[in-house]
PDB file of N, CA and C in Angstrom:
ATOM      1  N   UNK A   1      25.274 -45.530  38.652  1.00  0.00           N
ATOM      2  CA  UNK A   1      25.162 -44.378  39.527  1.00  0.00           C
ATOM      3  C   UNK A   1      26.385 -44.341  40.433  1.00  0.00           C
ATOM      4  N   UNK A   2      27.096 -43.348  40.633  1.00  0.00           N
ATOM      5  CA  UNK A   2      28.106 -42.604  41.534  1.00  0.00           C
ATOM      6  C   UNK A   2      27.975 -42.818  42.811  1.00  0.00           C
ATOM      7  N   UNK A   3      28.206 -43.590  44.137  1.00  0.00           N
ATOM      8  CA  UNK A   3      28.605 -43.454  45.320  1.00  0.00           C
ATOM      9  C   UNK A   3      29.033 -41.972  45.434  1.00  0.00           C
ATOM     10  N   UNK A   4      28.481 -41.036  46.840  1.00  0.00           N
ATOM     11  CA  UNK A   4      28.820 -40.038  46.831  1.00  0.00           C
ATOM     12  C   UNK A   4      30.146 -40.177  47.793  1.00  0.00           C
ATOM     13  N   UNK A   5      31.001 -39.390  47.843  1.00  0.00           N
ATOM     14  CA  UNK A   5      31.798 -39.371  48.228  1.00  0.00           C
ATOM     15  C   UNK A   5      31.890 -38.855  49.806  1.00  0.00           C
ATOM     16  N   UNK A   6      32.090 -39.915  50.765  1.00  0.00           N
ATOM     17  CA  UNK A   6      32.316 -39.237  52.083  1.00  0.00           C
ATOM     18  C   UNK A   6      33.535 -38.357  52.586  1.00  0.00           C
ATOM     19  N   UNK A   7      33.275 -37.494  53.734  1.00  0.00           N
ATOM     20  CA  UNK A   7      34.519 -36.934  54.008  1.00  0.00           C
ATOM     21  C   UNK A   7      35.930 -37.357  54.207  1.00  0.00           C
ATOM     22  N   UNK A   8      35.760 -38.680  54.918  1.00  0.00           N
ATOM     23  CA  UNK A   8      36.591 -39.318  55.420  1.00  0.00           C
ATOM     24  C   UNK A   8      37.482 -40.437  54.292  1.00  0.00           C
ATOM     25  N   UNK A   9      36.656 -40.965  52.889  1.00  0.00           N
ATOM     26  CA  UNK A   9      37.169 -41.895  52.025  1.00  0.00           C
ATOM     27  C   UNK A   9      38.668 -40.964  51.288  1.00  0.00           C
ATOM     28  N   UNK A  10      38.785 -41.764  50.669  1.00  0.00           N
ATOM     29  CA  UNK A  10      40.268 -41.207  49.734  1.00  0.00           C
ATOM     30  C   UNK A  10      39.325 -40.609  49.041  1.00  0.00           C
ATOM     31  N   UNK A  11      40.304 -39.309  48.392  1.00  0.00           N
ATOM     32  CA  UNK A  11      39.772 -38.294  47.647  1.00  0.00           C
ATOM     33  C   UNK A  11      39.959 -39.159  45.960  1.00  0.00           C
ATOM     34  N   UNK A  12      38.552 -38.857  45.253  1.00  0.00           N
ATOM     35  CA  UNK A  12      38.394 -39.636  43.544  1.00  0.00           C
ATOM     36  C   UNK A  12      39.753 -39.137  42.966  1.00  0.00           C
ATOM     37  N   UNK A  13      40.015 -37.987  43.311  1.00  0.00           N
ATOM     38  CA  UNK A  13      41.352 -37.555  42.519  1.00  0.00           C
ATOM     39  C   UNK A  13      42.409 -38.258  42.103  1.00  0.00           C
ATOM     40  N   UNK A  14      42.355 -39.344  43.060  1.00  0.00           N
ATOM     41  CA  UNK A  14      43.709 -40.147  43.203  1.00  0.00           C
ATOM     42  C   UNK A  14      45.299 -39.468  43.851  1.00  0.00           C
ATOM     43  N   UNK A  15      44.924 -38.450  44.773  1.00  0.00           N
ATOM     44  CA  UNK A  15      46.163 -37.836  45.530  1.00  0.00           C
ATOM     45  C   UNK A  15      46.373 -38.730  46.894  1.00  0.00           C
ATOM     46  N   UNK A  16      45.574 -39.256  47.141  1.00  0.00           N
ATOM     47  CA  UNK A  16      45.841 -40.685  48.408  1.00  0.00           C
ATOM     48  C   UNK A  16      45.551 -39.547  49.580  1.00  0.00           C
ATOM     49  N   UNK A  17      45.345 -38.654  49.882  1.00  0.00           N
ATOM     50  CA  UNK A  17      44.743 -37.391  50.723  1.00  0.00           C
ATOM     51  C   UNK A  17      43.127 -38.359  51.048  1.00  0.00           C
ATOM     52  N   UNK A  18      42.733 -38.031  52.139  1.00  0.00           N
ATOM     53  CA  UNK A  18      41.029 -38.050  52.743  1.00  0.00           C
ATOM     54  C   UNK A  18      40.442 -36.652  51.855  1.00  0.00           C
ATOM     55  N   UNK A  19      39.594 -37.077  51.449  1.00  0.00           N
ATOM     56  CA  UNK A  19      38.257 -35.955  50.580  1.00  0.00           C
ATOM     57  C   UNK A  19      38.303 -34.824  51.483  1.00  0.00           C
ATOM     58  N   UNK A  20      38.340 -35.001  52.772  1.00  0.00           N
ATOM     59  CA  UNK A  20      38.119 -33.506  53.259  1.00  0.00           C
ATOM     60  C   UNK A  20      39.255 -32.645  53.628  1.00  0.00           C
ATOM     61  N   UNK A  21      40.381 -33.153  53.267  1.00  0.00           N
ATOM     62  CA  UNK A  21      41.610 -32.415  52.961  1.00  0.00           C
ATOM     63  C   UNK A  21      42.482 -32.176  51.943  1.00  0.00           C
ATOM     64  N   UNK A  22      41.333 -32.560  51.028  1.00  0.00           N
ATOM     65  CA  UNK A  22      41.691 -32.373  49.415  1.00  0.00           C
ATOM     66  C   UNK A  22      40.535 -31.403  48.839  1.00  0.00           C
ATOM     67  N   UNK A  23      39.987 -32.193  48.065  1.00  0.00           N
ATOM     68  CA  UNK A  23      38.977 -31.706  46.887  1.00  0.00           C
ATOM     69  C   UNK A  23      37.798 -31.041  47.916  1.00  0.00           C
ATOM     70  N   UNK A  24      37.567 -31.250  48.934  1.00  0.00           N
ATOM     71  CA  UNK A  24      36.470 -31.172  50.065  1.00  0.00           C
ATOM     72  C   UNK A  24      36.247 -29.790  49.954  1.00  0.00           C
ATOM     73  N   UNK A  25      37.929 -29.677  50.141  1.00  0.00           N
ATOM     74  CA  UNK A  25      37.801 -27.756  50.747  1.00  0.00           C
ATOM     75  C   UNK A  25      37.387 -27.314  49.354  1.00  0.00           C
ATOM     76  N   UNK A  26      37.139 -28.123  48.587  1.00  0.00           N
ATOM     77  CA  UNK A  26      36.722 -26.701  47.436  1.00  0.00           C
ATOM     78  C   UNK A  26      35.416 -26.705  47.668  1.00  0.00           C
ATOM     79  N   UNK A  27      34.316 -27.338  47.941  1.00  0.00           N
ATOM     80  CA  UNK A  27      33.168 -27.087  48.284  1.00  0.00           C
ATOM     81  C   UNK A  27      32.852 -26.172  48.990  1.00  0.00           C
ATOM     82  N   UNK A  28      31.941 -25.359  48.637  1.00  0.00           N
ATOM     83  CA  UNK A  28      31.501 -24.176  49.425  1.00  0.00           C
ATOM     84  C   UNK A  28      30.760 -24.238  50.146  1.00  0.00           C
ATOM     85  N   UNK A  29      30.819 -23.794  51.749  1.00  0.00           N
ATOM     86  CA  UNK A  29      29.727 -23.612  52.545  1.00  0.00           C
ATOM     87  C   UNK A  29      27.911 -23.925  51.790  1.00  0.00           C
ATOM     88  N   UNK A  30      27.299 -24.599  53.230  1.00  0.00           N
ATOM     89  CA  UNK A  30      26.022 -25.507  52.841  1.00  0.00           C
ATOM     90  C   UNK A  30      25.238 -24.379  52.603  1.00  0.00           C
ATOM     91  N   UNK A  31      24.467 -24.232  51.788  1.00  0.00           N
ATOM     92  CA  UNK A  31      23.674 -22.567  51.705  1.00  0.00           C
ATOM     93  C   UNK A  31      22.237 -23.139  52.602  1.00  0.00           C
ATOM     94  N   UNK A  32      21.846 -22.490  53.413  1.00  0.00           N
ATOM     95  CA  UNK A  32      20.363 -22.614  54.509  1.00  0.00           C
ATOM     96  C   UNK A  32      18.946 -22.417  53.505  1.00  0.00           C
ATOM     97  N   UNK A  33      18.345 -23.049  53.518  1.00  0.00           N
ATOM     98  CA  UNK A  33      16.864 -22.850  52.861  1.00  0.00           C
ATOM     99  C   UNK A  33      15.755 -22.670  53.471  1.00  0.00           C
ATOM    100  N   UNK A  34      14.773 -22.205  52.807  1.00  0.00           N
ATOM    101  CA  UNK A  34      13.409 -21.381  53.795  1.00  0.00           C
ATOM    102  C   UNK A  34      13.319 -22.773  54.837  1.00  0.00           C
ATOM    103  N   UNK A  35      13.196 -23.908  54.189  1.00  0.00           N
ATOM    104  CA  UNK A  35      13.159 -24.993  55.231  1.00  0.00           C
ATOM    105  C   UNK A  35      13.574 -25.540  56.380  1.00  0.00           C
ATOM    106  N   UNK A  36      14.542 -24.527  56.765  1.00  0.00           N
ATOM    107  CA  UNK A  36      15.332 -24.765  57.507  1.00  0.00           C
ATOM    108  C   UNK A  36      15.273 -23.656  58.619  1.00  0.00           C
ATOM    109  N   UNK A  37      14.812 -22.905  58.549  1.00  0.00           N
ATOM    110  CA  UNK A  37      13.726 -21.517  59.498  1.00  0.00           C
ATOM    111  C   UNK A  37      13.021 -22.613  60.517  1.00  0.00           C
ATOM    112  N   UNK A  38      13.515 -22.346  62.068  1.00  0.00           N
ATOM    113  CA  UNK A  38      12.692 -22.748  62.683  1.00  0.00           C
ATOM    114  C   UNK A  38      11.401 -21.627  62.671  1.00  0.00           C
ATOM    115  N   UNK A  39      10.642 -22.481  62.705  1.00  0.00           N
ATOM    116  CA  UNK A  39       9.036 -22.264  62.775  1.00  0.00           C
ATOM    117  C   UNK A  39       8.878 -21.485  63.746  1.00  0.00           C
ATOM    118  N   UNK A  40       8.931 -21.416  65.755  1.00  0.00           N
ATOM    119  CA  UNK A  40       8.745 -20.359  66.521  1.00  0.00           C
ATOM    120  C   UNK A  40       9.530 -19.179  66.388  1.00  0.00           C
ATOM    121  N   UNK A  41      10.845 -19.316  65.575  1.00  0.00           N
ATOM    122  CA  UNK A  41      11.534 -17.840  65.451  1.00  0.00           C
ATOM    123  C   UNK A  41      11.032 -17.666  63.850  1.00  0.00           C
ATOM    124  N   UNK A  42      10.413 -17.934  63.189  1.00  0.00           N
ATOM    125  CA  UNK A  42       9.224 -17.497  61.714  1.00  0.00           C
ATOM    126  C   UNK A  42       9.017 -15.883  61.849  1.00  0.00           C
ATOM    127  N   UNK A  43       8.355 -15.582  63.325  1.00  0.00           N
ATOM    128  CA  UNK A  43       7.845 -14.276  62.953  1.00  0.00           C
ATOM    129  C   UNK A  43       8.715 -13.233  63.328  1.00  0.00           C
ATOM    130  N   UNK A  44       9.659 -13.847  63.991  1.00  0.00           N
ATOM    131  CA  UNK A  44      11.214 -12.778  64.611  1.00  0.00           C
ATOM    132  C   UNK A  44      11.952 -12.127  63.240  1.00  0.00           C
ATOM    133  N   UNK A  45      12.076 -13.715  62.481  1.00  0.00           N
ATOM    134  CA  UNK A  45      12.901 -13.631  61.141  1.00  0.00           C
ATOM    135  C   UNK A  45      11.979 -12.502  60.475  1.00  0.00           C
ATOM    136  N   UNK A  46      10.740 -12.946  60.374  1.00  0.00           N
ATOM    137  CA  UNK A  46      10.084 -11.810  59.725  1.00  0.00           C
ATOM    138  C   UNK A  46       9.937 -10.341  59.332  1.00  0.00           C
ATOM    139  N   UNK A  47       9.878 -10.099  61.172  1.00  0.00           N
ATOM    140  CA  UNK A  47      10.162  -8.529  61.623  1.00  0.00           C
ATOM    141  C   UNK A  47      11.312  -8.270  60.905  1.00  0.00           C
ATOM    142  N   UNK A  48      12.413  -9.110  61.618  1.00  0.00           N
ATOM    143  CA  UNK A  48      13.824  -8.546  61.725  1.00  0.00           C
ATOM    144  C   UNK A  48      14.281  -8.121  59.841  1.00  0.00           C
ATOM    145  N   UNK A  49      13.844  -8.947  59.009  1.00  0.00           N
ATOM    146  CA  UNK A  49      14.204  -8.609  57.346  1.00  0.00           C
ATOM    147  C   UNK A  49      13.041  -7.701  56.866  1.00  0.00           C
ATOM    148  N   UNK A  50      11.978  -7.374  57.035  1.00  0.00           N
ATOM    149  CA  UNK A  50      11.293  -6.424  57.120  1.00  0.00           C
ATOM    150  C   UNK A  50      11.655  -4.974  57.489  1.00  0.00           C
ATOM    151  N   UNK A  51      12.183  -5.206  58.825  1.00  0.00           N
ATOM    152  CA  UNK A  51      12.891  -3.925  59.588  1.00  0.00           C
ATOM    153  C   UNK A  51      13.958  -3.222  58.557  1.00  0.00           C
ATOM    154  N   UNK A  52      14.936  -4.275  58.612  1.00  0.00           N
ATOM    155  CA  UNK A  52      15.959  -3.810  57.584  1.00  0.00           C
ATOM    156  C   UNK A  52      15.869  -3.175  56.076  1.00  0.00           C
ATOM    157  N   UNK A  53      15.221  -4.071  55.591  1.00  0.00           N
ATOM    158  CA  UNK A  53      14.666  -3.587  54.319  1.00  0.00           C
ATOM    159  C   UNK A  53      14.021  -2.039  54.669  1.00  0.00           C
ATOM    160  N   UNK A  54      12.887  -2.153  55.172  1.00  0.00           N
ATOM    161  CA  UNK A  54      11.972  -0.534  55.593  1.00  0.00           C
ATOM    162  C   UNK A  54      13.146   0.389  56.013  1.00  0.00           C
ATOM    163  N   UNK A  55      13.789   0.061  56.918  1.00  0.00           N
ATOM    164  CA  UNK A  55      14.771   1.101  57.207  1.00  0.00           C
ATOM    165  C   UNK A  55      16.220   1.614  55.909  1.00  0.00           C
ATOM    166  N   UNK A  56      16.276   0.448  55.158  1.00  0.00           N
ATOM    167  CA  UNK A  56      17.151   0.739  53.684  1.00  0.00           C
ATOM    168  C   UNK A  56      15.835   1.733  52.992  1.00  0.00           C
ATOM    169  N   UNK A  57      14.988   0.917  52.629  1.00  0.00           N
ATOM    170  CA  UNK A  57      13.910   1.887  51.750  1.00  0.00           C
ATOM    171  C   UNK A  57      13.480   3.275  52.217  1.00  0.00           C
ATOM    172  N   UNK A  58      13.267   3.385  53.420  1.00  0.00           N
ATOM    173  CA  UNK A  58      13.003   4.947  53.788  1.00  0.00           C
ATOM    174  C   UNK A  58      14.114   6.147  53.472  1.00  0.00           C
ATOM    175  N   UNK A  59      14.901   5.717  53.537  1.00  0.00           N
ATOM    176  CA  UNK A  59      16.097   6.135  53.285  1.00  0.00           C
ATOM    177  C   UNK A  59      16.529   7.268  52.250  1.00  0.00           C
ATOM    178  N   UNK A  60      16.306   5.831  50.842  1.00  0.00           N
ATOM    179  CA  UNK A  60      15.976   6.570  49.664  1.00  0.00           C
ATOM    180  C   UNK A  60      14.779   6.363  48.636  1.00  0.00           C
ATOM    181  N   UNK A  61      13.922   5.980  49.738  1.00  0.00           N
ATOM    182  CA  UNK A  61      12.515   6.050  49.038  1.00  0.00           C
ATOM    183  C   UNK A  61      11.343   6.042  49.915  1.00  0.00           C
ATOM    184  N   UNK A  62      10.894   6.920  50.586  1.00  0.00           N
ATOM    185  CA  UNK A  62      10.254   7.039  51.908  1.00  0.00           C
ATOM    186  C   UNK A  62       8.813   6.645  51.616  1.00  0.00           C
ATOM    187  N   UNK A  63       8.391   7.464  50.299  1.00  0.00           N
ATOM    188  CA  UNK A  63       7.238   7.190  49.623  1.00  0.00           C
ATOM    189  C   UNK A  63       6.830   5.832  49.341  1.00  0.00           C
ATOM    190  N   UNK A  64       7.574   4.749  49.346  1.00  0.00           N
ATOM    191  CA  UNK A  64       7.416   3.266  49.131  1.00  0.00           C
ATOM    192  C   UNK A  64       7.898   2.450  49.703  1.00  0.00           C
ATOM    193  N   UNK A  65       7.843   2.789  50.902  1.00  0.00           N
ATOM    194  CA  UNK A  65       8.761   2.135  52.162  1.00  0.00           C
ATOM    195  C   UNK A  65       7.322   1.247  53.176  1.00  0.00           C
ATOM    196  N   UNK A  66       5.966   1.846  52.916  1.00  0.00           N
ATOM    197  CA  UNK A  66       5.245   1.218  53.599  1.00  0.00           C
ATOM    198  C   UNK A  66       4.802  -0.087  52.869  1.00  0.00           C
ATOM    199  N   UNK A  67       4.323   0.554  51.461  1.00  0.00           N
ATOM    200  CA  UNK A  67       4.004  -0.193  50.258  1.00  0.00           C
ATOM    201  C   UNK A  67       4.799  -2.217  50.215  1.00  0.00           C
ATOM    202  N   UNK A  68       6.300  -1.485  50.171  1.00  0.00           N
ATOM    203  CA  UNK A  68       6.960  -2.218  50.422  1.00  0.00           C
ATOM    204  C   UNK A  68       7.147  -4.021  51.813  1.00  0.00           C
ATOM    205  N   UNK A  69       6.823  -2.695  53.058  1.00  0.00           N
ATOM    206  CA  UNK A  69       6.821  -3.591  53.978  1.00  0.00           C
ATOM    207  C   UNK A  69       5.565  -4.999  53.587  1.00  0.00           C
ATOM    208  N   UNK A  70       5.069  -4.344  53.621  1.00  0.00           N
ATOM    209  CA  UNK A  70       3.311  -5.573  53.249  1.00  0.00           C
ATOM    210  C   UNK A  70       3.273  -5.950  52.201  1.00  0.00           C
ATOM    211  N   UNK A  71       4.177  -5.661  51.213  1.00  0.00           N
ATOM    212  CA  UNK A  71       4.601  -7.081  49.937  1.00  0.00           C
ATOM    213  C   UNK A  71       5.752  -7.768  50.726  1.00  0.00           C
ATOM    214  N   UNK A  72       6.843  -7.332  51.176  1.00  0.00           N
ATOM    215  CA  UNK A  72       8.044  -8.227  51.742  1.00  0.00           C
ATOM    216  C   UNK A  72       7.179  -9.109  52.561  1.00  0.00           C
ATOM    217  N   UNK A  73       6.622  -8.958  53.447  1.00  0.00           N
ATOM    218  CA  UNK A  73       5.918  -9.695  55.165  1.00  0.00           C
ATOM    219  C   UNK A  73       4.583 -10.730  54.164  1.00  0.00           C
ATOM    220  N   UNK A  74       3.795 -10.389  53.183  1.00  0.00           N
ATOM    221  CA  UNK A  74       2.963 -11.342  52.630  1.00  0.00           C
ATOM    222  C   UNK A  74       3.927 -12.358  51.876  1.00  0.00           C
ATOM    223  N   UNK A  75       5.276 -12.014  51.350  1.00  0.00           N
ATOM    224  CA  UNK A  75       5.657 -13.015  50.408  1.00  0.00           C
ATOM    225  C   UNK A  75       6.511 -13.842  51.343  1.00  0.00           C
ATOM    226  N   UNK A  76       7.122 -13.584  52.424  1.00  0.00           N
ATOM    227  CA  UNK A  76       7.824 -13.851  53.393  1.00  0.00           C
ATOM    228  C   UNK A  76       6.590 -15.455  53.652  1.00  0.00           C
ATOM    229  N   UNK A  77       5.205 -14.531  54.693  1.00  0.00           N
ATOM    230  CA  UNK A  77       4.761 -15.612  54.800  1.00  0.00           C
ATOM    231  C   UNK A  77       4.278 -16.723  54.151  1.00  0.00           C
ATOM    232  N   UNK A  78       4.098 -16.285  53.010  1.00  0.00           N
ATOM    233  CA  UNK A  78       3.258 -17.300  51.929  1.00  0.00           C
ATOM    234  C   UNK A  78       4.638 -17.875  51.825  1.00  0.00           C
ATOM    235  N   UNK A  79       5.583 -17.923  51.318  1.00  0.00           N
ATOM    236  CA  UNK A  79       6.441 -19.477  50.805  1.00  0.00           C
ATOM    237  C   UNK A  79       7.510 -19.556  52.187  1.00  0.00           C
ATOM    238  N   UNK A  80       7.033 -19.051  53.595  1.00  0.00           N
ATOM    239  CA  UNK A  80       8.471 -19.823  54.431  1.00  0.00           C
ATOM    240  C   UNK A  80       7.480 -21.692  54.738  1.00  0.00           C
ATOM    241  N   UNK A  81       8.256 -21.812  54.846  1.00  0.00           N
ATOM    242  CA  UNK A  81       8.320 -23.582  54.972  1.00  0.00           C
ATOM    243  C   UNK A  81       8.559 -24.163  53.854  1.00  0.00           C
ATOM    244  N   UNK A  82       8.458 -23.773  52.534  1.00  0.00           N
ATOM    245  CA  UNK A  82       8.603 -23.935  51.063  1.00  0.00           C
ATOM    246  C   UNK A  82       9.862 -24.512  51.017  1.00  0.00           C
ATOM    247  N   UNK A  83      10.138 -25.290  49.842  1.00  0.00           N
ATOM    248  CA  UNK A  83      11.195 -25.646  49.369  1.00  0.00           C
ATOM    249  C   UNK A  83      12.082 -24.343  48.714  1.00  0.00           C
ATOM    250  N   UNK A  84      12.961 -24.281  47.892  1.00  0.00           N
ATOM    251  CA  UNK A  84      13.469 -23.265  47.502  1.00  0.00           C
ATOM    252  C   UNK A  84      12.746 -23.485  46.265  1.00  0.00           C
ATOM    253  N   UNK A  85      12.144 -24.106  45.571  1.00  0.00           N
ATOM    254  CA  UNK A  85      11.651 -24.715  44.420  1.00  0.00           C
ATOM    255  C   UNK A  85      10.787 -23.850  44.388  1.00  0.00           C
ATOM    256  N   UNK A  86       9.883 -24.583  45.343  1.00  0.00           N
ATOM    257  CA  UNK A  86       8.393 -23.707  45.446  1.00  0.00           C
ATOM    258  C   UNK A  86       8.031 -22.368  45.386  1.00  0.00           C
ATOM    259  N   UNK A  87       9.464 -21.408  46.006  1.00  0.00           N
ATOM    260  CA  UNK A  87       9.369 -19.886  46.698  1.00  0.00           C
ATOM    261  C   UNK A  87       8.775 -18.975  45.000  1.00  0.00           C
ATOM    262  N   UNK A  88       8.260 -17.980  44.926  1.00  0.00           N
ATOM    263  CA  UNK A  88       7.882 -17.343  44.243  1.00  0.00           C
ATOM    264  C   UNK A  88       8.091 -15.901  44.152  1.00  0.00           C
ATOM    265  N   UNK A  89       9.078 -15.390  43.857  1.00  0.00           N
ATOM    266  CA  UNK A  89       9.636 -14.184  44.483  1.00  0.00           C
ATOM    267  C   UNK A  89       9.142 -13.207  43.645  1.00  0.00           C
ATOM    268  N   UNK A  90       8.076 -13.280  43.171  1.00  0.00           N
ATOM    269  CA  UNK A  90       7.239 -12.271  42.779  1.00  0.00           C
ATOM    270  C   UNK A  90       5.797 -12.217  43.132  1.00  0.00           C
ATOM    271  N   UNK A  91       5.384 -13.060  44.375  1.00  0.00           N
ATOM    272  CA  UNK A  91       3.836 -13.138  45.146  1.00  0.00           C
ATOM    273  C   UNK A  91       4.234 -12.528  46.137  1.00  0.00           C
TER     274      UNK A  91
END
């Protein structure tokens, strides 16, 4: 098994550079997961991607803009704390 590579060690490449001024920068920004939602701002996050969405959907679909809100806000709550594993983006 592979030692992961810290920021600070020589880069595996063999350029004698530190990892995080070599190969590092090619890594892309850490992506955030439902897990990572603090819990008292849960129902802020909620509103606030709800809002947005309803206000895109009314837009150009006014007729399914309510429909909408109360599938986004049930699936929202059912998998936040979830792993990304777990999420089910069709409940």
């Amino acid at each position: 098994m592979m030692k992961e590579v810290g920021r600070n060690d020589p880069c595996p490449c063999g350029s004698g550079k530190k990892y995080k001024k070599c190969c590092g920068l090619k890594s892309g920004p850490k992506q955030r997961t439902f897990t990572q939602v603090n819990a008292p701002n849960a129902q802020a996050s909620i509103q606030r991607i709800t809002g947005v969405l309803s206000k895109a959907l009314r837009q150009t679909h006014p007729e399914a803009a309510d429909k909408l809100d109360d599938v986004v806000k049930e699936s929202i709550e059912k998998n936040l704390g979830s792993s990304n594993e777990d999420v089910d983006p069709k409940s």
